[in-house]
N, C-alpha and C. Protein backbone atom coordinates (compact mmCIF):
# COMPACT_ATOMS: atom_id res chain seq x y z
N UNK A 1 -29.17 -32.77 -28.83
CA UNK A 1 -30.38 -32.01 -29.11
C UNK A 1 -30.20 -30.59 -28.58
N UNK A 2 -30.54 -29.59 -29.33
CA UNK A 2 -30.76 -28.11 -28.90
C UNK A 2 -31.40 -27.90 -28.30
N UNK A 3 -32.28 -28.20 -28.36
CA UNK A 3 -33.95 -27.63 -27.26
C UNK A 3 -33.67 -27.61 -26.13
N UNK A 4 -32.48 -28.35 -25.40
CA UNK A 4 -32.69 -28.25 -23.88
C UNK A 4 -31.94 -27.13 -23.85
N UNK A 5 -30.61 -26.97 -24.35
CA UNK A 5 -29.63 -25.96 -24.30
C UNK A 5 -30.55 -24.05 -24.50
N UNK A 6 -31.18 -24.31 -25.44
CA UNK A 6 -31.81 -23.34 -25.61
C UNK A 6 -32.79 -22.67 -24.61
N UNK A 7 -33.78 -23.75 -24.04
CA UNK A 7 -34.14 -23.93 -22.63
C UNK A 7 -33.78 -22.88 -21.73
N UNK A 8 -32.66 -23.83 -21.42
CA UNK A 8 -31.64 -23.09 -20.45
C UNK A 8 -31.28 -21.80 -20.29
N UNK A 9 -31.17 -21.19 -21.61
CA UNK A 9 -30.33 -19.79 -21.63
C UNK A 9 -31.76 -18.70 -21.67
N UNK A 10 -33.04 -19.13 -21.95
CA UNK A 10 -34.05 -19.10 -22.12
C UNK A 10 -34.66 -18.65 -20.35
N UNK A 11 -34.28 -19.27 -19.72
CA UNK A 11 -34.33 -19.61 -17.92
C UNK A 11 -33.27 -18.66 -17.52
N UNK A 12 -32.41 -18.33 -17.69
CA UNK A 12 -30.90 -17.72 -17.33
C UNK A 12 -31.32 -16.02 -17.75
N UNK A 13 -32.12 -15.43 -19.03
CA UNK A 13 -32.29 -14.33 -19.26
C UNK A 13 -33.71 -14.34 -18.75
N UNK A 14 -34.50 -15.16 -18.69
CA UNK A 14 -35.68 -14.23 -17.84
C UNK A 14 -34.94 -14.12 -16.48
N UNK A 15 -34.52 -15.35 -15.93
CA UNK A 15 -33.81 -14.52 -14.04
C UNK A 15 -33.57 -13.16 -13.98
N UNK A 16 -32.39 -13.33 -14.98
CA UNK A 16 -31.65 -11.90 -15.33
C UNK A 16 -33.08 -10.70 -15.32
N UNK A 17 -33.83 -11.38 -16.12
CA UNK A 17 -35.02 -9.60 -16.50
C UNK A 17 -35.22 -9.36 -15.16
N UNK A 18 -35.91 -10.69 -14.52
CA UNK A 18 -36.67 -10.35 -13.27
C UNK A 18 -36.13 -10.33 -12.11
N UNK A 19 -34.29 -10.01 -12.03
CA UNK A 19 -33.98 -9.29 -11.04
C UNK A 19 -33.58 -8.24 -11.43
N UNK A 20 -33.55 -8.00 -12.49
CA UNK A 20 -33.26 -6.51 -12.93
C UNK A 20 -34.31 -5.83 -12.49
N UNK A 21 -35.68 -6.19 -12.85
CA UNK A 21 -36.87 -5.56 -12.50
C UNK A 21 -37.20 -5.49 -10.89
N UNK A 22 -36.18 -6.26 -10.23
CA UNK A 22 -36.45 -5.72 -8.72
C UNK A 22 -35.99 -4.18 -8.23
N UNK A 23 -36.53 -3.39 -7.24
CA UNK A 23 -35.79 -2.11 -6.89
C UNK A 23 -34.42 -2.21 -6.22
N UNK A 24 -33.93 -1.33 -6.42
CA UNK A 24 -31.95 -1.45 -5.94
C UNK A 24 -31.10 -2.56 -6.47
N UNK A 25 -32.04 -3.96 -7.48
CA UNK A 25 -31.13 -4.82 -7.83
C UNK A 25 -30.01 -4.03 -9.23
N UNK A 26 -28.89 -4.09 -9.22
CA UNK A 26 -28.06 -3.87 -10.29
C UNK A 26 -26.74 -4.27 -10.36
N UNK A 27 -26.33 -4.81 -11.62
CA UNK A 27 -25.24 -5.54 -11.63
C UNK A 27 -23.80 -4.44 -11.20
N UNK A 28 -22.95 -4.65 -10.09
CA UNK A 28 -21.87 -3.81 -10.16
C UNK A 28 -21.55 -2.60 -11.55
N UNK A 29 -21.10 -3.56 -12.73
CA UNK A 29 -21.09 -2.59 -13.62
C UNK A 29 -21.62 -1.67 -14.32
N UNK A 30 -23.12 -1.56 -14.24
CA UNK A 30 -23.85 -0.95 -14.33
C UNK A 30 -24.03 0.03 -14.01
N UNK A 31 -23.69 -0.01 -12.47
CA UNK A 31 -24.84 0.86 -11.60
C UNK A 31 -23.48 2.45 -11.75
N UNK A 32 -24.73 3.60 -12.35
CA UNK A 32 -23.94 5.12 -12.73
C UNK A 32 -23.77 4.94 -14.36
N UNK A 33 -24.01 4.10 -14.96
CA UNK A 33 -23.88 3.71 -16.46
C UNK A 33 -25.64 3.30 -16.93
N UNK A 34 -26.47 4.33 -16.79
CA UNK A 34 -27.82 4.03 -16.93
C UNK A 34 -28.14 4.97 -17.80
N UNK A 35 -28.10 4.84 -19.08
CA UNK A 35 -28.35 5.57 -20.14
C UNK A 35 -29.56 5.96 -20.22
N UNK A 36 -30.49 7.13 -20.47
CA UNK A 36 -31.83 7.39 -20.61
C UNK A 36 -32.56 7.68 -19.02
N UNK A 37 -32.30 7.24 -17.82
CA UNK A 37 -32.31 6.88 -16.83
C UNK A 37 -32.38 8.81 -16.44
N UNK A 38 -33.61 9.35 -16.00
CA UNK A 38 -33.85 10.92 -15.33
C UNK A 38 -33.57 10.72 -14.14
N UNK A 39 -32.60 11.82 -13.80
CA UNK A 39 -32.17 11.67 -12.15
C UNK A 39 -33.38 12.13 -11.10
N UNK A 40 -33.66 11.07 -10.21
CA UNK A 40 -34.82 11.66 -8.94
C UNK A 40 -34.55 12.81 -8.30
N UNK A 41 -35.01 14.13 -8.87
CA UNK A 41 -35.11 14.94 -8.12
C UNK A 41 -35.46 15.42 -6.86
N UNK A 42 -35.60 14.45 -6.43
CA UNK A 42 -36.87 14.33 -4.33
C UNK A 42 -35.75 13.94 -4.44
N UNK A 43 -34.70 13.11 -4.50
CA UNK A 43 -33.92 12.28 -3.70
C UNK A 43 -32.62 13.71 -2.42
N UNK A 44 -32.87 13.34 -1.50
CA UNK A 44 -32.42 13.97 -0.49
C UNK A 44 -31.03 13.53 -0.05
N UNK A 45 -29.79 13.84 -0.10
CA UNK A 45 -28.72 13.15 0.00
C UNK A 45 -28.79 13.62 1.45
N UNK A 46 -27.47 12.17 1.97
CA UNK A 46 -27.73 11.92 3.66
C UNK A 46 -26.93 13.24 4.25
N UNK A 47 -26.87 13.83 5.25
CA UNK A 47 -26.09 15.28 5.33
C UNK A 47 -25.00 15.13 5.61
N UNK A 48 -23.98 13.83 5.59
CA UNK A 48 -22.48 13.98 5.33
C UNK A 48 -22.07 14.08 4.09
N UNK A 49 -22.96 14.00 3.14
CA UNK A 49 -22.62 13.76 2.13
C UNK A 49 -23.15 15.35 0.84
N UNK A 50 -23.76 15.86 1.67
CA UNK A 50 -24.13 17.65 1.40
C UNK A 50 -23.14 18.52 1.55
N UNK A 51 -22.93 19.54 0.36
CA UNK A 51 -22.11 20.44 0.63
C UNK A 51 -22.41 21.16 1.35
N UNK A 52 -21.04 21.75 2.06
CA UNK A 52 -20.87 22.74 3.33
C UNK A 52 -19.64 22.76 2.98
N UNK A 53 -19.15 24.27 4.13
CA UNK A 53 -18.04 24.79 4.63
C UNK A 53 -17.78 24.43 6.04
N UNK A 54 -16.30 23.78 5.68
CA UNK A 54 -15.63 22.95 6.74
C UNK A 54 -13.80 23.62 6.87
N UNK A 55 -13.70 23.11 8.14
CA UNK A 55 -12.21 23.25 8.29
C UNK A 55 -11.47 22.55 7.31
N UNK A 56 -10.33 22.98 6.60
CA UNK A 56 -9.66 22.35 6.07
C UNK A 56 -8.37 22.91 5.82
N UNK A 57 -7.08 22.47 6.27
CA UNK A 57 -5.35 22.55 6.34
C UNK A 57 -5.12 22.59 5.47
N UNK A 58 -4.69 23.16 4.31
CA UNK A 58 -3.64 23.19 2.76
C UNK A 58 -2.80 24.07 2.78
N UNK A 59 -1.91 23.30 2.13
CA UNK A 59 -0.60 24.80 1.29
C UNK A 59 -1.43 25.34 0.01
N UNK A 60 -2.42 24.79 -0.38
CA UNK A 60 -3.07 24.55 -1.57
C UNK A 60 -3.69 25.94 -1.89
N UNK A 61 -3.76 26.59 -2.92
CA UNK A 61 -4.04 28.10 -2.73
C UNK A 61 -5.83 28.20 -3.05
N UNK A 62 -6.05 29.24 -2.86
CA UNK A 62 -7.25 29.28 -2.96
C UNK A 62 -8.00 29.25 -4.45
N UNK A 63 -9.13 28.61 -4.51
CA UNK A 63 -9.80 28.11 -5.78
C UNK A 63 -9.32 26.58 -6.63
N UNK A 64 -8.16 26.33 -5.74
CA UNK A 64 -7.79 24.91 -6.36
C UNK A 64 -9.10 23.79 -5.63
N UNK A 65 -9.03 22.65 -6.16
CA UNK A 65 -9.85 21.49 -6.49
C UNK A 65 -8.91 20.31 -5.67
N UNK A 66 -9.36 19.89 -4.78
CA UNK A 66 -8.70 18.60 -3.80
C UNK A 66 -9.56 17.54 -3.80
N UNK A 67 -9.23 16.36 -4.34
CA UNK A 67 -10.53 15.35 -4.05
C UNK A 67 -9.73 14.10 -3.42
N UNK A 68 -10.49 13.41 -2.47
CA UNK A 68 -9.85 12.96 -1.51
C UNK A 68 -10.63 11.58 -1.62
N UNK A 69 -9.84 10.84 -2.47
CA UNK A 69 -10.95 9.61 -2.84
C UNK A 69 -11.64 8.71 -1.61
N UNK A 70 -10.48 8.48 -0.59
CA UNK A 70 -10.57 8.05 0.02
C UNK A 70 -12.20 8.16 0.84
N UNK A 71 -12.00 9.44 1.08
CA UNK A 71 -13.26 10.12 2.24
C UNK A 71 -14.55 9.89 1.04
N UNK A 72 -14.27 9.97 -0.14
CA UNK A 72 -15.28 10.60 -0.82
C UNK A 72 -15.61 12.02 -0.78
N UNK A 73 -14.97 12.65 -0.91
CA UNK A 73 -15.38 14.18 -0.95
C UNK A 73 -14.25 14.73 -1.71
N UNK A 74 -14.92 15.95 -2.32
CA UNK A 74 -14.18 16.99 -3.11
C UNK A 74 -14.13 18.53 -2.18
N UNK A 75 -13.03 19.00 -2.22
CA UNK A 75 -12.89 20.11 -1.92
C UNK A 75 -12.71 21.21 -2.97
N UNK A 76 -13.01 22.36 -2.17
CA UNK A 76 -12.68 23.63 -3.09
C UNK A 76 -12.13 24.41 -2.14
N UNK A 77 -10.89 24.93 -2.18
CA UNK A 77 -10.14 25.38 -1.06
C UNK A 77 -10.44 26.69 -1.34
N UNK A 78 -11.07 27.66 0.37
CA UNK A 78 -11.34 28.92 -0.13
C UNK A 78 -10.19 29.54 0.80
N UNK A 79 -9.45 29.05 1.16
CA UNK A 79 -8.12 29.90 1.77
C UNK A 79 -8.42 29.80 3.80
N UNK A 80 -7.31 30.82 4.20
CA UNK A 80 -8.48 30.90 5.88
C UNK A 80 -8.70 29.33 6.42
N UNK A 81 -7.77 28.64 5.60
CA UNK A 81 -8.04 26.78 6.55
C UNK A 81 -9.37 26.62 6.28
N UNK A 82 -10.04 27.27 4.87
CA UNK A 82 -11.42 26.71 5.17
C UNK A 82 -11.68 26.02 3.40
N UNK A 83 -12.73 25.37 3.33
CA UNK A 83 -13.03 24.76 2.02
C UNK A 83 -14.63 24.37 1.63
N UNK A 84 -15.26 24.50 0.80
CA UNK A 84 -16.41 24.18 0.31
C UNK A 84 -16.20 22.09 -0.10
N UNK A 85 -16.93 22.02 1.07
CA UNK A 85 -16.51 20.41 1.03
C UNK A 85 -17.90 19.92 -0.10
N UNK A 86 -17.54 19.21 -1.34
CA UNK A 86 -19.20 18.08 -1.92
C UNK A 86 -18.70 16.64 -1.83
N UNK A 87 -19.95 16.20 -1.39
CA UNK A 87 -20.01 14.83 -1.21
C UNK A 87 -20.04 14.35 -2.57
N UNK A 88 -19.32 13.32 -2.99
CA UNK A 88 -18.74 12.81 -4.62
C UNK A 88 -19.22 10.97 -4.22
N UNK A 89 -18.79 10.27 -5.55
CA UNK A 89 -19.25 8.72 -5.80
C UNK A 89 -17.66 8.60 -6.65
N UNK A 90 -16.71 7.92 -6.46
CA UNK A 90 -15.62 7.78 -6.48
C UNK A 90 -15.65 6.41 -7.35
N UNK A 91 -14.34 6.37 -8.00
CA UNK A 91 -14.25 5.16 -9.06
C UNK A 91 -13.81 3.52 -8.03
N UNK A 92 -14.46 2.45 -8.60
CA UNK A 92 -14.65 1.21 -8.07
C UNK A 92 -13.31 1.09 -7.39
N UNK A 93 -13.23 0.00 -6.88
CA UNK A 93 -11.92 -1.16 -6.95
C UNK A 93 -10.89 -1.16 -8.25
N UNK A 94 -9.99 -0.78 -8.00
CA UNK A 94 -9.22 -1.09 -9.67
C UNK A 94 -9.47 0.35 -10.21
N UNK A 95 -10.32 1.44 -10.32
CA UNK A 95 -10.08 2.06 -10.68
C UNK A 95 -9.93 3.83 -10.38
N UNK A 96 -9.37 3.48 -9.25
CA UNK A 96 -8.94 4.80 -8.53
C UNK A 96 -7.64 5.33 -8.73
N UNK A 97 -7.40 6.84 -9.17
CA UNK A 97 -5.85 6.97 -9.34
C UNK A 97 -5.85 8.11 -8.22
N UNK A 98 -4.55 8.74 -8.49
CA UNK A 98 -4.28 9.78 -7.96
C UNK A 98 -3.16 10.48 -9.10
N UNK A 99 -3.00 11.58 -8.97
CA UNK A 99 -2.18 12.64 -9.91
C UNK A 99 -2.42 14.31 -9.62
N UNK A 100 -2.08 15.17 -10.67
CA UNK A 100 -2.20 16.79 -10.57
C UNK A 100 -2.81 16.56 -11.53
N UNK A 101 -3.75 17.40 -12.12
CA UNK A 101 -4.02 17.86 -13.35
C UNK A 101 -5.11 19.18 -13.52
N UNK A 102 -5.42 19.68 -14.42
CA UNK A 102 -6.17 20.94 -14.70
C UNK A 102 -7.09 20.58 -14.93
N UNK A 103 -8.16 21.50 -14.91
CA UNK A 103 -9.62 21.60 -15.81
C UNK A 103 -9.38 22.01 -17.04
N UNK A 104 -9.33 20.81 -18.29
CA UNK A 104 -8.97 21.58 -19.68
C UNK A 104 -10.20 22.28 -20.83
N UNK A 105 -11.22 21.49 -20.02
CA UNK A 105 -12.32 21.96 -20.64
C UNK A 105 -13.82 21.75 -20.12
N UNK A 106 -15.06 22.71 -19.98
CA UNK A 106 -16.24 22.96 -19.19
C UNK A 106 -17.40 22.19 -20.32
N UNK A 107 -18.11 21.96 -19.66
CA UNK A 107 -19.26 21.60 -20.69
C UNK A 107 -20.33 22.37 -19.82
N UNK A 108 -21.57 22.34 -20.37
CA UNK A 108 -22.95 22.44 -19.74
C UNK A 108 -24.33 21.59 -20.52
N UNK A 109 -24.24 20.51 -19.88
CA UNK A 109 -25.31 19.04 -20.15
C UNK A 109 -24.61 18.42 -21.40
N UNK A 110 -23.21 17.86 -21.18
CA UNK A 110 -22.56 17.45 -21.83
C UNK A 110 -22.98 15.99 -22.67
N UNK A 111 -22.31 15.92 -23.84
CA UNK A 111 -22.99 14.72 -24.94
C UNK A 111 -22.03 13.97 -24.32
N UNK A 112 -22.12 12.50 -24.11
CA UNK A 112 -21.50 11.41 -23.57
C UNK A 112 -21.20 10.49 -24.63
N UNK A 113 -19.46 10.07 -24.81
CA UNK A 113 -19.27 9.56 -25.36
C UNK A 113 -18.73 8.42 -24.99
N UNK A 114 -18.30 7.30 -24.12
CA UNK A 114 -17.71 6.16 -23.79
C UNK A 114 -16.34 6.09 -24.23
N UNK A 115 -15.17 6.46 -23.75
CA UNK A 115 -13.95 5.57 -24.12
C UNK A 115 -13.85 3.84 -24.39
N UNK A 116 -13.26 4.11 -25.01
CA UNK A 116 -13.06 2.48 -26.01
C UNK A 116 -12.93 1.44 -24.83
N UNK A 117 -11.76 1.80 -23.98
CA UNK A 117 -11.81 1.00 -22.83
C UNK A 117 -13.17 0.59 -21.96
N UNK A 118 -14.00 1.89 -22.21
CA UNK A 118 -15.57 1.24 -21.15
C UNK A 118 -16.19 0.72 -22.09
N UNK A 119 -16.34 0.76 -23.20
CA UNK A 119 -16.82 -0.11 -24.56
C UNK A 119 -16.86 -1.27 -24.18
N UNK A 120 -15.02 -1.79 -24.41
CA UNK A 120 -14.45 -3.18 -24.22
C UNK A 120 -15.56 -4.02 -22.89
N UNK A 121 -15.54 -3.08 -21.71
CA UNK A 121 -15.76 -3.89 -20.96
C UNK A 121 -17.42 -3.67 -20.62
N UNK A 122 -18.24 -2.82 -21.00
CA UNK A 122 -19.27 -2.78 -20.92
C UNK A 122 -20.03 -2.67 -22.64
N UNK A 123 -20.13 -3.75 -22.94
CA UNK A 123 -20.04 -3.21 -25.01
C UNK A 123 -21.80 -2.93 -24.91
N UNK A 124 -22.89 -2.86 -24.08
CA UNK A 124 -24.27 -2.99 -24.32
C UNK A 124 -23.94 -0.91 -24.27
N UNK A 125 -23.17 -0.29 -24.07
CA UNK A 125 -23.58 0.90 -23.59
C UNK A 125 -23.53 1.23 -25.39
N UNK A 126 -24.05 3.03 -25.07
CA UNK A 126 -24.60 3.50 -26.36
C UNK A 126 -22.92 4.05 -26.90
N UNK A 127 -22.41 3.88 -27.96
CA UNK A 127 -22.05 4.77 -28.88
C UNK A 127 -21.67 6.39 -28.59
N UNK A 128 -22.50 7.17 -28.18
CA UNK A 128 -22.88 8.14 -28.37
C UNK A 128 -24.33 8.35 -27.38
N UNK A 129 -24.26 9.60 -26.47
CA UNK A 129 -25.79 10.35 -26.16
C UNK A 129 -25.42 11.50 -26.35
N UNK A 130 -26.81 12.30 -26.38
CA UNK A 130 -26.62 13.76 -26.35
C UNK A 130 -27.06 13.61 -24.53
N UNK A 131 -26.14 15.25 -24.77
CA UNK A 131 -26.35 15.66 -23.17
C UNK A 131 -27.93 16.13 -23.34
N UNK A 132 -28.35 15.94 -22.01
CA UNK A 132 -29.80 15.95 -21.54
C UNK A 132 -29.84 15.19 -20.09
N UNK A 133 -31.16 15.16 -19.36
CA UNK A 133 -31.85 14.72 -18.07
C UNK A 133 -31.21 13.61 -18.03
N UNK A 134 -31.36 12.92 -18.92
CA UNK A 134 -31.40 11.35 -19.46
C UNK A 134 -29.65 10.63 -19.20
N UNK A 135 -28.47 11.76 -19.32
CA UNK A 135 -27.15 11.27 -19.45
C UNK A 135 -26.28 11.07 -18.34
N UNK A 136 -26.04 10.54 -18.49
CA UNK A 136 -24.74 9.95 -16.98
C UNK A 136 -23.96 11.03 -16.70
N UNK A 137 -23.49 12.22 -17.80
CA UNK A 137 -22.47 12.69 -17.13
C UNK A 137 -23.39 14.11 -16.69
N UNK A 138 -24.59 14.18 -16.61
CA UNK A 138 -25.45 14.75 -15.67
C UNK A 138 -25.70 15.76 -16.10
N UNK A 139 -25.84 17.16 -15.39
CA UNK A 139 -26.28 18.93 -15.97
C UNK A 139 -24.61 19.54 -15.95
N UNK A 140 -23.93 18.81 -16.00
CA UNK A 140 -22.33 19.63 -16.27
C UNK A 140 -21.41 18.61 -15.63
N UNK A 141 -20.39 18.78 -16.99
CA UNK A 141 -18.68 18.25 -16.82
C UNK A 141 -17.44 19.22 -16.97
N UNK A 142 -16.74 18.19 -16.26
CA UNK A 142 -15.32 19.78 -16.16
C UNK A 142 -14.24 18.72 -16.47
N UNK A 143 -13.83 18.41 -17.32
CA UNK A 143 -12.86 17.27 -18.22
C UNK A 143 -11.38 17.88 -17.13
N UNK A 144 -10.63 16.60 -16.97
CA UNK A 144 -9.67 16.56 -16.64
C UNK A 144 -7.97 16.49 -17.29
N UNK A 145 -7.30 17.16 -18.05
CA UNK A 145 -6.41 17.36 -18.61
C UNK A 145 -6.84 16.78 -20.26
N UNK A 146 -5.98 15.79 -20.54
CA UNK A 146 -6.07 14.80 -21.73
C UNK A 146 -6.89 13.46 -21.30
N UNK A 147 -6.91 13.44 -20.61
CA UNK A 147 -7.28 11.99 -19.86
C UNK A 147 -8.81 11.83 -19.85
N UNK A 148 -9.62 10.65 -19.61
CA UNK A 148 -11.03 10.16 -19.87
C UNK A 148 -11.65 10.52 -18.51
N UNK A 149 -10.60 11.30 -17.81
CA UNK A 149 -11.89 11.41 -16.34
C UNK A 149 -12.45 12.46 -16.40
N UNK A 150 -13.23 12.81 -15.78
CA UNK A 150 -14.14 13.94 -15.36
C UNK A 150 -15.04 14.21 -14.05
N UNK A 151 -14.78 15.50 -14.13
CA UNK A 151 -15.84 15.74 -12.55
C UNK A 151 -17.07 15.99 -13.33
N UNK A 152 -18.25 15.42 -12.91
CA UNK A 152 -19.19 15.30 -13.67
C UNK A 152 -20.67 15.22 -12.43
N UNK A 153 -22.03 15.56 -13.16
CA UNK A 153 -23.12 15.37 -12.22
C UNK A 153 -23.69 13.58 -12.74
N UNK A 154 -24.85 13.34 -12.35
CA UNK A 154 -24.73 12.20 -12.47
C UNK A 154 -26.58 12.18 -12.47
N UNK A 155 -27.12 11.16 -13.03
CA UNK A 155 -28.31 10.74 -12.79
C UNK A 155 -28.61 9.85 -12.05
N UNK A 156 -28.12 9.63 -11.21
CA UNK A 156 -27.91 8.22 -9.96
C UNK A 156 -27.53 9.08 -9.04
N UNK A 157 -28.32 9.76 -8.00
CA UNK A 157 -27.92 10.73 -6.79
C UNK A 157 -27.97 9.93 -5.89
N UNK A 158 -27.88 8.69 -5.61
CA UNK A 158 -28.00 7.58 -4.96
C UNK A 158 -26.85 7.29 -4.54
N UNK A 159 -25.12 7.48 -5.94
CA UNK A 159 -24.62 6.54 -5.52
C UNK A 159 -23.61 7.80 -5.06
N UNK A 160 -23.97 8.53 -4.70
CA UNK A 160 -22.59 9.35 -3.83
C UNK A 160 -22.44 9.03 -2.70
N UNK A 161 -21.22 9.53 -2.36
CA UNK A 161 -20.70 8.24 -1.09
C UNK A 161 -20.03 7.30 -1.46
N UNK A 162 -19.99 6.30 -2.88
CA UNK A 162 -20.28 5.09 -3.22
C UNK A 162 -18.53 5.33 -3.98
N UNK A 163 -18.12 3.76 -4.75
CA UNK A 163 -16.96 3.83 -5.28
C UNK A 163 -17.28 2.77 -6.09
N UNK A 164 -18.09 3.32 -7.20
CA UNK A 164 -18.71 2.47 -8.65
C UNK A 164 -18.51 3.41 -9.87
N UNK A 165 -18.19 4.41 -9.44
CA UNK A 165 -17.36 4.69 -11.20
C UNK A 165 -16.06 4.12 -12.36
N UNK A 166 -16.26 4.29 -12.93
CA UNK A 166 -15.15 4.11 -13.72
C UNK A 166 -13.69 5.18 -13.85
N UNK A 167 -13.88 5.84 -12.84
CA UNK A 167 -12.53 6.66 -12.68
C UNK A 167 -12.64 7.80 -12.54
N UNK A 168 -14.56 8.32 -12.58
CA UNK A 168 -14.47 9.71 -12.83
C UNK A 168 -15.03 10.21 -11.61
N UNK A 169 -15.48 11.76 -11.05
CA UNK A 169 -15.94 12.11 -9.86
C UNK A 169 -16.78 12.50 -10.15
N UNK A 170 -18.14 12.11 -9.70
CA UNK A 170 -19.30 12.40 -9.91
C UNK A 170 -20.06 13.21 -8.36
N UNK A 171 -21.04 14.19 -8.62
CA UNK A 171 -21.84 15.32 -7.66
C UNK A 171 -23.08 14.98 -8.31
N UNK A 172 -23.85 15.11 -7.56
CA UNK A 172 -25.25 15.46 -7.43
C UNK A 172 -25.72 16.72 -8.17
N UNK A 173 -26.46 16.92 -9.21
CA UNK A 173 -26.19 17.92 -10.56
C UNK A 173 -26.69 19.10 -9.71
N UNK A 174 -27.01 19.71 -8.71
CA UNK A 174 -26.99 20.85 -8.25
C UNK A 174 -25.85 20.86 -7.11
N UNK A 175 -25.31 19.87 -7.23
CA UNK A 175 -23.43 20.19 -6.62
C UNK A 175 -22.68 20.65 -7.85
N UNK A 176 -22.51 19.78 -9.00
CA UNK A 176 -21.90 20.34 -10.03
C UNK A 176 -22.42 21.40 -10.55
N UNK A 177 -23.48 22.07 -10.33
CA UNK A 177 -23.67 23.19 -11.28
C UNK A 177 -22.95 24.28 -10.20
N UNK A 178 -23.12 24.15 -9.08
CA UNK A 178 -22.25 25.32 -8.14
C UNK A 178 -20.84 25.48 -8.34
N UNK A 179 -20.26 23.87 -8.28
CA UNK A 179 -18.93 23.99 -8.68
C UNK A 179 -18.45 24.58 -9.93
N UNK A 180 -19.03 24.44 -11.16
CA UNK A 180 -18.98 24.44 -12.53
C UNK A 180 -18.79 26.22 -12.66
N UNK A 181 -19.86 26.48 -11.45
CA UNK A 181 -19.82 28.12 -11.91
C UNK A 181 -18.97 28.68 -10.80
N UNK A 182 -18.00 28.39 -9.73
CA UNK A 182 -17.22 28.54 -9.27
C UNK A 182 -15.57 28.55 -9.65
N UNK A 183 -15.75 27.82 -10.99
CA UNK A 183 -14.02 27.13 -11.38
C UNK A 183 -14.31 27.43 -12.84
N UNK A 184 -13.12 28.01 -13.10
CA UNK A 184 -12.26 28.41 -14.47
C UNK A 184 -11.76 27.23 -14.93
N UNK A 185 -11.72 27.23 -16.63
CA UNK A 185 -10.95 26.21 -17.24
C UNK A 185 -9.68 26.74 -16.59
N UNK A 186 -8.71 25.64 -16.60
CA UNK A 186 -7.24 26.10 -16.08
C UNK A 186 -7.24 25.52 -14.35
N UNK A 187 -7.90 25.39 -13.52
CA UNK A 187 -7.80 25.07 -12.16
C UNK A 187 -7.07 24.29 -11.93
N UNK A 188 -6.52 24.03 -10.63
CA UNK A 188 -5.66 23.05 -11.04
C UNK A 188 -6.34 22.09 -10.22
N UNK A 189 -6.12 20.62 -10.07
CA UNK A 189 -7.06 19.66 -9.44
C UNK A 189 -6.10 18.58 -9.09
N UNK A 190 -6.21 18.46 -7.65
CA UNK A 190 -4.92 17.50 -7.12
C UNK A 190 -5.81 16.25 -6.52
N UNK A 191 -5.61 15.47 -7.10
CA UNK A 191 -6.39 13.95 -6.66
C UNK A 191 -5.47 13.01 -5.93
N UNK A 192 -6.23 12.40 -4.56
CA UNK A 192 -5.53 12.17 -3.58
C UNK A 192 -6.12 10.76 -3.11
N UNK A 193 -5.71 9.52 -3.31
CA UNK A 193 -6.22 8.71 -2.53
C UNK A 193 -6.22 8.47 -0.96
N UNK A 194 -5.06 9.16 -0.51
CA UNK A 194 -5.59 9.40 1.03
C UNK A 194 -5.08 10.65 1.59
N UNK A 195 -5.72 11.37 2.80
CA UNK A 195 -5.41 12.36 3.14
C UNK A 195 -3.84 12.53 3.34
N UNK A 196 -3.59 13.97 3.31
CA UNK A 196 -2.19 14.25 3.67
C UNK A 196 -1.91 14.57 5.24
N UNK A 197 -1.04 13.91 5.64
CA UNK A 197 -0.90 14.10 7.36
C UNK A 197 -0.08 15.38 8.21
């Protein structure tokens, strides 16, 4: 008989609604993948996680891009051992790299498109958004060579600090708009899973 089976799955998606509908409940994959979703503007990030100017050691010349997955933070090296440190939300488990690469191209309230790969594994997301309040990759993106990552703002100012992206570096959209208007296409951007000693 069907009816019980049906039942069941019947019991299994209301749970699902009504912990979705709790506050802070969200499934890992989700959470930074909230389509339509306006970022809280009151939200106050904790002050390690606020940009400032900090000490910082490089051979790295000035105006290059250092992000240090590890710490969670992005640098902007202004020379003088010193750097414009932002607190960033770093990609999960599994999907953290490290490499060189440039800024190949700027947006401002960029249209969001999903690589096939976040498709595969998240298939409920949209197709296609236009950039607006509403989009994940926030009030500005700064695309990373050829590749699907990006330094990007975010509508979830919540999860910086955090390591729930899918590979890309996400700021708090009045971090990225400082950065955005600080850096030239062409920068170069050295991604680091742990500091250099």
């Amino acid at each position: 008989m069907k009816f019980p089976r049906l039942l069941g799955r019947v019991a299994v998606a209301a749970a699902l609604i009504t912990l979705s509908s709790v506050p802070g409940y969200t499934q890992q994959q989700d959470v930074g993948d909230e389509p339509g979703l306006v970022a809280d503007d009151s939200y106050v990030l904790p002050p390690e996680w606020q940009k400032q100017m900090v000490y910082f050691r490089t051979t790295e010349a000035p105006g290059t891009i250092i992000v240090q997955t590890s710490e969670r933070y992005l640098y902007l090296v202004q020379g003088n051992n010193r750097a414009l440190r932002y607190g960033i939300g770093v990609g999960r488990e599994g999907f953290q790299w490290k490499g060189l690469l440039k800024i190949s191209r700027k947006a401002e309230w960029p249209d969001w498109v999903p690589p096939p790969e976040m498709i595969q594994r998240q298939p409920y997301l949209p197709r296609f958004m236009a950039g607006g309040p509403g989009n994940p990759l926030g009030a500005r993106a700064m695309y990373l060579g050829s590749t699907v990552y990006r330094i990007h703002g975010t509508n979830r100012p919540d999860t910086i600090g955090t390591a729930i992206s899918s590979g890309c570096f996400r700021l708090v959209n009045a971090d990225v708009m400082d950065l955005y208007d600080r850096v030239p296409v062409g920068t170069k951007v050295v991604v680091r899973q742990r500091p250099e000693l």
